[in-house]
C-alpha atoms as a PDB file:
ATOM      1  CA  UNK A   1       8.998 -11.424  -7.084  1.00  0.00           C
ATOM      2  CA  UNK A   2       8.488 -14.783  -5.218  1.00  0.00           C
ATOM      3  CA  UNK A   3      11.587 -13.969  -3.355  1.00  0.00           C
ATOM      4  CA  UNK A   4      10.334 -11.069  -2.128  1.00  0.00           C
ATOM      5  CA  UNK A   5       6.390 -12.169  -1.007  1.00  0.00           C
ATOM      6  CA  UNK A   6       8.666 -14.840   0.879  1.00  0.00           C
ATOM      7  CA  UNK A   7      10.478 -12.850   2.341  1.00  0.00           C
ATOM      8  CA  UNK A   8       7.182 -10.403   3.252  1.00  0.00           C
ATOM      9  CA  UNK A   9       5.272 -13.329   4.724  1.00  0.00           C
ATOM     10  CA  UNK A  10       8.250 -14.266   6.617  1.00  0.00           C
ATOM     11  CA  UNK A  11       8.384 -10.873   8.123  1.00  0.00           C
ATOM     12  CA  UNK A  12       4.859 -10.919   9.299  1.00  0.00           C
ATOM     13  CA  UNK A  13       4.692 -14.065  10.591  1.00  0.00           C
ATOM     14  CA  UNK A  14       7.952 -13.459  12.698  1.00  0.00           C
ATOM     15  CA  UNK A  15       6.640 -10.085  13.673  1.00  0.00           C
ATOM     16  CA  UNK A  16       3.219 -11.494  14.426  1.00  0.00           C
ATOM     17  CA  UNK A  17       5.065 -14.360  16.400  1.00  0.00           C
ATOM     18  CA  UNK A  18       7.533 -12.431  18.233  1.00  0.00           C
ATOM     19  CA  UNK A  19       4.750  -9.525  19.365  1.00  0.00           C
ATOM     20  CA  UNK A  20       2.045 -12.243  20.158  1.00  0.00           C
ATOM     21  CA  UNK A  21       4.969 -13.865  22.838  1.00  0.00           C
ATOM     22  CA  UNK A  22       5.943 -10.682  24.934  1.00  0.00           C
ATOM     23  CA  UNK A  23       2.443  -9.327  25.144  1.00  0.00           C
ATOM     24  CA  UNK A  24       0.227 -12.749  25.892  1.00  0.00           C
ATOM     25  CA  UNK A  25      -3.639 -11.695  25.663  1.00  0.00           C
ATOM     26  CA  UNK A  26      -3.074  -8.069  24.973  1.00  0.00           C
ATOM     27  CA  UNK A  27      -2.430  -8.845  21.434  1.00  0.00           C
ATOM     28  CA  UNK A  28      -6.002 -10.996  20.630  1.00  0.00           C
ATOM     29  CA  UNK A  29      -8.725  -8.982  18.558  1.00  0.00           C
ATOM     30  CA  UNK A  30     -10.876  -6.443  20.663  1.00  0.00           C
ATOM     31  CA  UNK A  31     -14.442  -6.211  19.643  1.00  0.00           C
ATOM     32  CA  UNK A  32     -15.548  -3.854  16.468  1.00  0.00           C
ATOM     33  CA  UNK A  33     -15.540  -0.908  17.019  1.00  0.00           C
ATOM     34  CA  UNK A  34     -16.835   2.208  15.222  1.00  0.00           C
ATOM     35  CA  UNK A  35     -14.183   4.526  16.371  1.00  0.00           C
ATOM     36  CA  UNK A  36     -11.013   2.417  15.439  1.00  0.00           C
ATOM     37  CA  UNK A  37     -11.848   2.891  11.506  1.00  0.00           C
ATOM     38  CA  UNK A  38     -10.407   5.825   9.742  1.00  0.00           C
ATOM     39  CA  UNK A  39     -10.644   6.663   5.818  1.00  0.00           C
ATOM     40  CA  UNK A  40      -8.087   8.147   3.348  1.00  0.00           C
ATOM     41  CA  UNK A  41      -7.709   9.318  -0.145  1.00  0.00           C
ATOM     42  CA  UNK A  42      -4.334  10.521  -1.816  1.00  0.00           C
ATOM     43  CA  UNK A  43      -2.288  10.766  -5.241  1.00  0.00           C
ATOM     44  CA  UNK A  44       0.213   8.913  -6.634  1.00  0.00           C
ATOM     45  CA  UNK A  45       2.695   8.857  -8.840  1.00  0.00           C
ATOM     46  CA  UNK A  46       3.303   6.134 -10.991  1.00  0.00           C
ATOM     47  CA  UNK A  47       6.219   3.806 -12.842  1.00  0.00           C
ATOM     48  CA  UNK A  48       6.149   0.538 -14.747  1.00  0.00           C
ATOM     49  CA  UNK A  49       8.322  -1.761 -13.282  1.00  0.00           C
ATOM     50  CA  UNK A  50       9.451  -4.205 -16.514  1.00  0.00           C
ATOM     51  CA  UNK A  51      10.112  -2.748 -20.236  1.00  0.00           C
ATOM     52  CA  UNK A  52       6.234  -3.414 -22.393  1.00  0.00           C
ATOM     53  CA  UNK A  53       6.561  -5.023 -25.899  1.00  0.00           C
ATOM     54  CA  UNK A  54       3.645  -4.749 -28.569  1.00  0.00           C
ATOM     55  CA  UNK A  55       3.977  -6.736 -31.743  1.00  0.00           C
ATOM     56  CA  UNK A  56       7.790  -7.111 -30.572  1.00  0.00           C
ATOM     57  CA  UNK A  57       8.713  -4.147 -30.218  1.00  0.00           C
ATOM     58  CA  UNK A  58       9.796  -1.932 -26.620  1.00  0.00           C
ATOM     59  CA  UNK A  59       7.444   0.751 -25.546  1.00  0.00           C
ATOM     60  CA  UNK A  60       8.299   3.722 -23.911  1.00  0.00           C
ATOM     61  CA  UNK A  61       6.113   4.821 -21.407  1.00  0.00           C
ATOM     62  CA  UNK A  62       6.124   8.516 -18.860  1.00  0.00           C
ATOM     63  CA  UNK A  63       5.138   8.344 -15.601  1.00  0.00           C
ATOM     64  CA  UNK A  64       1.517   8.663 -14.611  1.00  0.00           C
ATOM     65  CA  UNK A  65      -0.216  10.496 -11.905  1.00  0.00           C
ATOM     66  CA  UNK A  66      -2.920   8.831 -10.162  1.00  0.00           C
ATOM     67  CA  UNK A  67      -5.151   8.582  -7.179  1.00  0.00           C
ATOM     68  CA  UNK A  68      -6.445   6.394  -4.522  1.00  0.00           C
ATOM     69  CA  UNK A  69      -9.034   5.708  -1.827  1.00  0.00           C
ATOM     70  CA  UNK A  70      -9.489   3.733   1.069  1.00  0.00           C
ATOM     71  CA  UNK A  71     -10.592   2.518   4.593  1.00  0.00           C
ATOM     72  CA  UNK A  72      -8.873   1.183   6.995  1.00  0.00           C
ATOM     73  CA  UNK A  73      -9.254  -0.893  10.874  1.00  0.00           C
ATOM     74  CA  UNK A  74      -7.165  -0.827  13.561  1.00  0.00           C
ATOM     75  CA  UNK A  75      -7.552  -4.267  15.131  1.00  0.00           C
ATOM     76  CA  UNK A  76      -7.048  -2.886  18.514  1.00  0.00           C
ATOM     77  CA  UNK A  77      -4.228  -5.243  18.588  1.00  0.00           C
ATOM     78  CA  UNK A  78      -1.236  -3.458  20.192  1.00  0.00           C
ATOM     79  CA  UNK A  79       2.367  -4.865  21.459  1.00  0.00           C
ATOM     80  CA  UNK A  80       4.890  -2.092  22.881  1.00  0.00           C
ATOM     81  CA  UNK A  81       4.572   0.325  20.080  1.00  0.00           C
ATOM     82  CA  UNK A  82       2.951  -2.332  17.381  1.00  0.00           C
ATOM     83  CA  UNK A  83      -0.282  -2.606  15.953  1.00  0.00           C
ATOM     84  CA  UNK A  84      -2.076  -4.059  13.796  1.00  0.00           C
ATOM     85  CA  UNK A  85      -4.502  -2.739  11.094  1.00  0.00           C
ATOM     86  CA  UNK A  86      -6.329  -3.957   7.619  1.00  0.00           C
ATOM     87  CA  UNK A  87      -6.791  -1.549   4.448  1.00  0.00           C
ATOM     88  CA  UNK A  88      -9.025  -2.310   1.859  1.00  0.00           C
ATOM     89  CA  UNK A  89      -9.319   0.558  -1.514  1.00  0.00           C
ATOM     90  CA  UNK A  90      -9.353   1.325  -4.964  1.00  0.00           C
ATOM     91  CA  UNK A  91      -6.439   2.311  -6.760  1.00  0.00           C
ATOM     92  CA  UNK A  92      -6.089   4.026 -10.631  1.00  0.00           C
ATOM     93  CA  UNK A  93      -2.640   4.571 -11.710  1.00  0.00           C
ATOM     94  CA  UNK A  94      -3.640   7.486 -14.021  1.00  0.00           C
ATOM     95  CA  UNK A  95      -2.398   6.908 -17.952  1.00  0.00           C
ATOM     96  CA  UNK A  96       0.567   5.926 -18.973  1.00  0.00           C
ATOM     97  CA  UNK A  97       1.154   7.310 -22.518  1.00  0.00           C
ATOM     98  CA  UNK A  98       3.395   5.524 -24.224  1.00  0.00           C
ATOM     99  CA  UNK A  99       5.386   5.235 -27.804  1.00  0.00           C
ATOM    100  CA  UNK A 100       6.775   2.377 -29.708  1.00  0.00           C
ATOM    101  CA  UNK A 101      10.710   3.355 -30.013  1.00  0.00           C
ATOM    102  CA  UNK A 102      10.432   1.530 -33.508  1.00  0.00           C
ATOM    103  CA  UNK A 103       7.783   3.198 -35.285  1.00  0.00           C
ATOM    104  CA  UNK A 104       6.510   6.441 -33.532  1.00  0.00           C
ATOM    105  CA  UNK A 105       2.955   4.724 -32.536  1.00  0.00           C
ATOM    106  CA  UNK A 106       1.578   5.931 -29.320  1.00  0.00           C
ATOM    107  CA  UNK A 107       0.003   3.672 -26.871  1.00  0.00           C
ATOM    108  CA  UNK A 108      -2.188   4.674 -23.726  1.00  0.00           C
ATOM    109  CA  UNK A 109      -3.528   2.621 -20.560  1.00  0.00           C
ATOM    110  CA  UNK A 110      -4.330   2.869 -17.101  1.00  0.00           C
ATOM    111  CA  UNK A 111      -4.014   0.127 -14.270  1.00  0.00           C
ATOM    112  CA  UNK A 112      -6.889  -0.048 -11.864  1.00  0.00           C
ATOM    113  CA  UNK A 113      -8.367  -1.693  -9.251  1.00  0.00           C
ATOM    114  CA  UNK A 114      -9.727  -2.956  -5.921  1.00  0.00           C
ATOM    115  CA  UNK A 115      -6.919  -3.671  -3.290  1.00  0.00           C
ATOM    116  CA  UNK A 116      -6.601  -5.332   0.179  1.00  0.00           C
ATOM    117  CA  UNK A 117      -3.733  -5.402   3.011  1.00  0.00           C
ATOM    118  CA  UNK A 118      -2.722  -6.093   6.307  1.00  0.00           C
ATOM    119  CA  UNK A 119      -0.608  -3.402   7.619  1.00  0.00           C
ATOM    120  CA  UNK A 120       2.064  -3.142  10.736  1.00  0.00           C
ATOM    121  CA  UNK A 121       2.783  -0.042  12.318  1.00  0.00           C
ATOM    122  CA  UNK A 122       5.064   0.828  14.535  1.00  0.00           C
ATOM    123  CA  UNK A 123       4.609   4.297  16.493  1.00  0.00           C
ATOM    124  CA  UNK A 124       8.482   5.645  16.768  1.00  0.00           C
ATOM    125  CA  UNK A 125       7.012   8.852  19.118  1.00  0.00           C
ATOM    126  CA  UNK A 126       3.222   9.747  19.509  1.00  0.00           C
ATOM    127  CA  UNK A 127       2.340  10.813  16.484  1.00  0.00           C
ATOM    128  CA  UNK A 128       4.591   9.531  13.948  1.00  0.00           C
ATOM    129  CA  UNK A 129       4.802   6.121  12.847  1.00  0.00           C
ATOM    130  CA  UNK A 130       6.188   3.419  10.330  1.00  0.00           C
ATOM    131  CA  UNK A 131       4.382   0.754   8.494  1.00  0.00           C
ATOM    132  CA  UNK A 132       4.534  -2.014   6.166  1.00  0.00           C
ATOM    133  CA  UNK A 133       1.622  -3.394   3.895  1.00  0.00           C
ATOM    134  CA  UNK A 134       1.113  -6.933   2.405  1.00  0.00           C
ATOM    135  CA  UNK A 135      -1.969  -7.688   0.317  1.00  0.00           C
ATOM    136  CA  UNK A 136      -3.012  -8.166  -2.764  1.00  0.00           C
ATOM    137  CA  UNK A 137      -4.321  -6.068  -5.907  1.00  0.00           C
ATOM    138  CA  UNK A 138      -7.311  -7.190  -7.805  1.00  0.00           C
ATOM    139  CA  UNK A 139      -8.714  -6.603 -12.037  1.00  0.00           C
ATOM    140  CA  UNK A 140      -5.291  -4.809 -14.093  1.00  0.00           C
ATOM    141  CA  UNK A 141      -2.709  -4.704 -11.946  1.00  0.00           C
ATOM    142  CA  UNK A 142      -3.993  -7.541  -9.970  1.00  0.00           C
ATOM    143  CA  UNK A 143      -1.156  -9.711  -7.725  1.00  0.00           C
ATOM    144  CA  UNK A 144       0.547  -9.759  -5.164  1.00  0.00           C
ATOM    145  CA  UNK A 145       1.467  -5.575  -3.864  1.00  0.00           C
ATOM    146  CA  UNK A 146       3.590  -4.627  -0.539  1.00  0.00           C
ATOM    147  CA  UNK A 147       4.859  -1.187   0.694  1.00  0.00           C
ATOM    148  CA  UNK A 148       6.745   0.504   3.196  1.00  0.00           C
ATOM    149  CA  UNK A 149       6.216   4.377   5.162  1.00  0.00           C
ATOM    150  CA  UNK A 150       5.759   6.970   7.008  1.00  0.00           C
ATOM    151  CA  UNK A 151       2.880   8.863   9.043  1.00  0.00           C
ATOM    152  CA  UNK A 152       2.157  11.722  10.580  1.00  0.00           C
ATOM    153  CA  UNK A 153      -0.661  12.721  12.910  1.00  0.00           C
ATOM    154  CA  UNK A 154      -0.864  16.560  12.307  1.00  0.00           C
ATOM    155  CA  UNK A 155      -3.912  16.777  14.455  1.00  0.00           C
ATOM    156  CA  UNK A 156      -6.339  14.595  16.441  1.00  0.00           C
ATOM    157  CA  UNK A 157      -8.172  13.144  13.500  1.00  0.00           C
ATOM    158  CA  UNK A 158      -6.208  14.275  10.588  1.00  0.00           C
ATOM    159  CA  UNK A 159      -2.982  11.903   9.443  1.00  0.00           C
ATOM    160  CA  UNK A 160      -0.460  12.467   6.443  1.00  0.00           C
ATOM    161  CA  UNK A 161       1.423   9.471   4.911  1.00  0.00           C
ATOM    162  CA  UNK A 162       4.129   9.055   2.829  1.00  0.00           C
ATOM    163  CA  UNK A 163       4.940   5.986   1.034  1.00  0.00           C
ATOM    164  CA  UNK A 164       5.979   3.651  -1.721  1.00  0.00           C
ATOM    165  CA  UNK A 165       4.316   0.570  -2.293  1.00  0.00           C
ATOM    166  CA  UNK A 166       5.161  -2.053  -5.380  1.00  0.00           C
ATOM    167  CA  UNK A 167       2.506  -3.771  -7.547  1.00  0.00           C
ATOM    168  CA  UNK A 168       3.467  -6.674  -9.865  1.00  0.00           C
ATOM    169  CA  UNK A 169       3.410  -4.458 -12.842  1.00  0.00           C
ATOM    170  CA  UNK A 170       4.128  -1.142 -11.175  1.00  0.00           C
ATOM    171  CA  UNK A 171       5.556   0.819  -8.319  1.00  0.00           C
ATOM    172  CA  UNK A 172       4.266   4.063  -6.751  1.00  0.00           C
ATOM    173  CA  UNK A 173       5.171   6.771  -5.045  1.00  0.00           C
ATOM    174  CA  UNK A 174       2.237   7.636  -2.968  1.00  0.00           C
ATOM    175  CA  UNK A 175       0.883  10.887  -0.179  1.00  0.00           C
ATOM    176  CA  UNK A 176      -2.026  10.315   1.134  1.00  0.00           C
ATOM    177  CA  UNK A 177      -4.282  11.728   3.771  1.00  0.00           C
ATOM    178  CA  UNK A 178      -6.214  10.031   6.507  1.00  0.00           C
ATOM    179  CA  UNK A 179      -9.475  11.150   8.629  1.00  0.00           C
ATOM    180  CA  UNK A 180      -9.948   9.185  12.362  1.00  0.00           C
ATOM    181  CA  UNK A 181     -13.458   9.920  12.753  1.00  0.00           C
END
């Protein structure tokens, strides 16, 4: 896992670097504004990434279908086809129901939880666009998460999403759908 927030921070700082060198001023902060923040909900499905023991003994656990919502900011900080923007949300994994291989004894939890990121996009064609997150998860799952996607603007205000984003406990599969007021 360190290997790979390394190798995330690395990314953004390059990226960051690289975009802040070609574009000069164009890439500083712009003033807030109203208009640049946009707000999403979706579902997700849900895996645990490492095998749980209780007492000793392995759990088995199904996937579980969750949600999430969230706001986001565009930065107004652009570069070619970059830009930057910052998510902040709240995540629940659903249950995970669970049974102990050993013994038969089912098990139930949930991972929830506040959540922040920095995000880079990169608009391929207008309308549809690839990102990648870096932040951090806070209360059950809490550590660092990161994720890659997809998005879609289907109409002026209304974006779909696509994407998969790891946790330090789980991993998720995740479609979610995004109003620009």
């Amino acid at each position: 896992m360190r290997k790979i927030l390394l190798l995330t921070i690395s990314f953004f700082i390059a990226t960051s670097s690289a975009i802040a060198a070609e574009t000069g001023d164009s890439f500083k902060p712009k003033a807030f504004a109203f208009k640049r923040m946009y707000f999403g909900a979706g579902i997700s499905s849900n895996d645990l990434i490492d095998t749980v023991r209780i007492n000793g003994y392995s759990v088995s656990y199904d996937r579980a279908q969750g949600y999430q919502i969230f706001a986001g900011y565009d930065l107004g900080m652009r570069a070619n086809n970059f830009k930057l923007l910052v998510e902040a949300g709240y995540h629940d994994s659903g249950e995970f129901k669970g049974k102990v291989k050993a013994t038969g004894v089912r098990n139930e939890f949930r991972n929830t939880g506040p959540w922040a990121t920095g995000v880079i996009a990169y608009e391929f064609v207008p309308r549809f666009e690839g990102f990648v997150r870096a932040g951090y998860q806070f209360q059950d799952d809490s550590g660092f998460l990161m994720g890659l996607g997809l998005g879609f603007k289907v109409i002026k205000n209304l974006s779909l999403r696509v994407e998969g984003v790891r946790r330090d406990e789980t991993s998720s599969f995740q479609l979610n759908a995004i109003f620009h007021p």
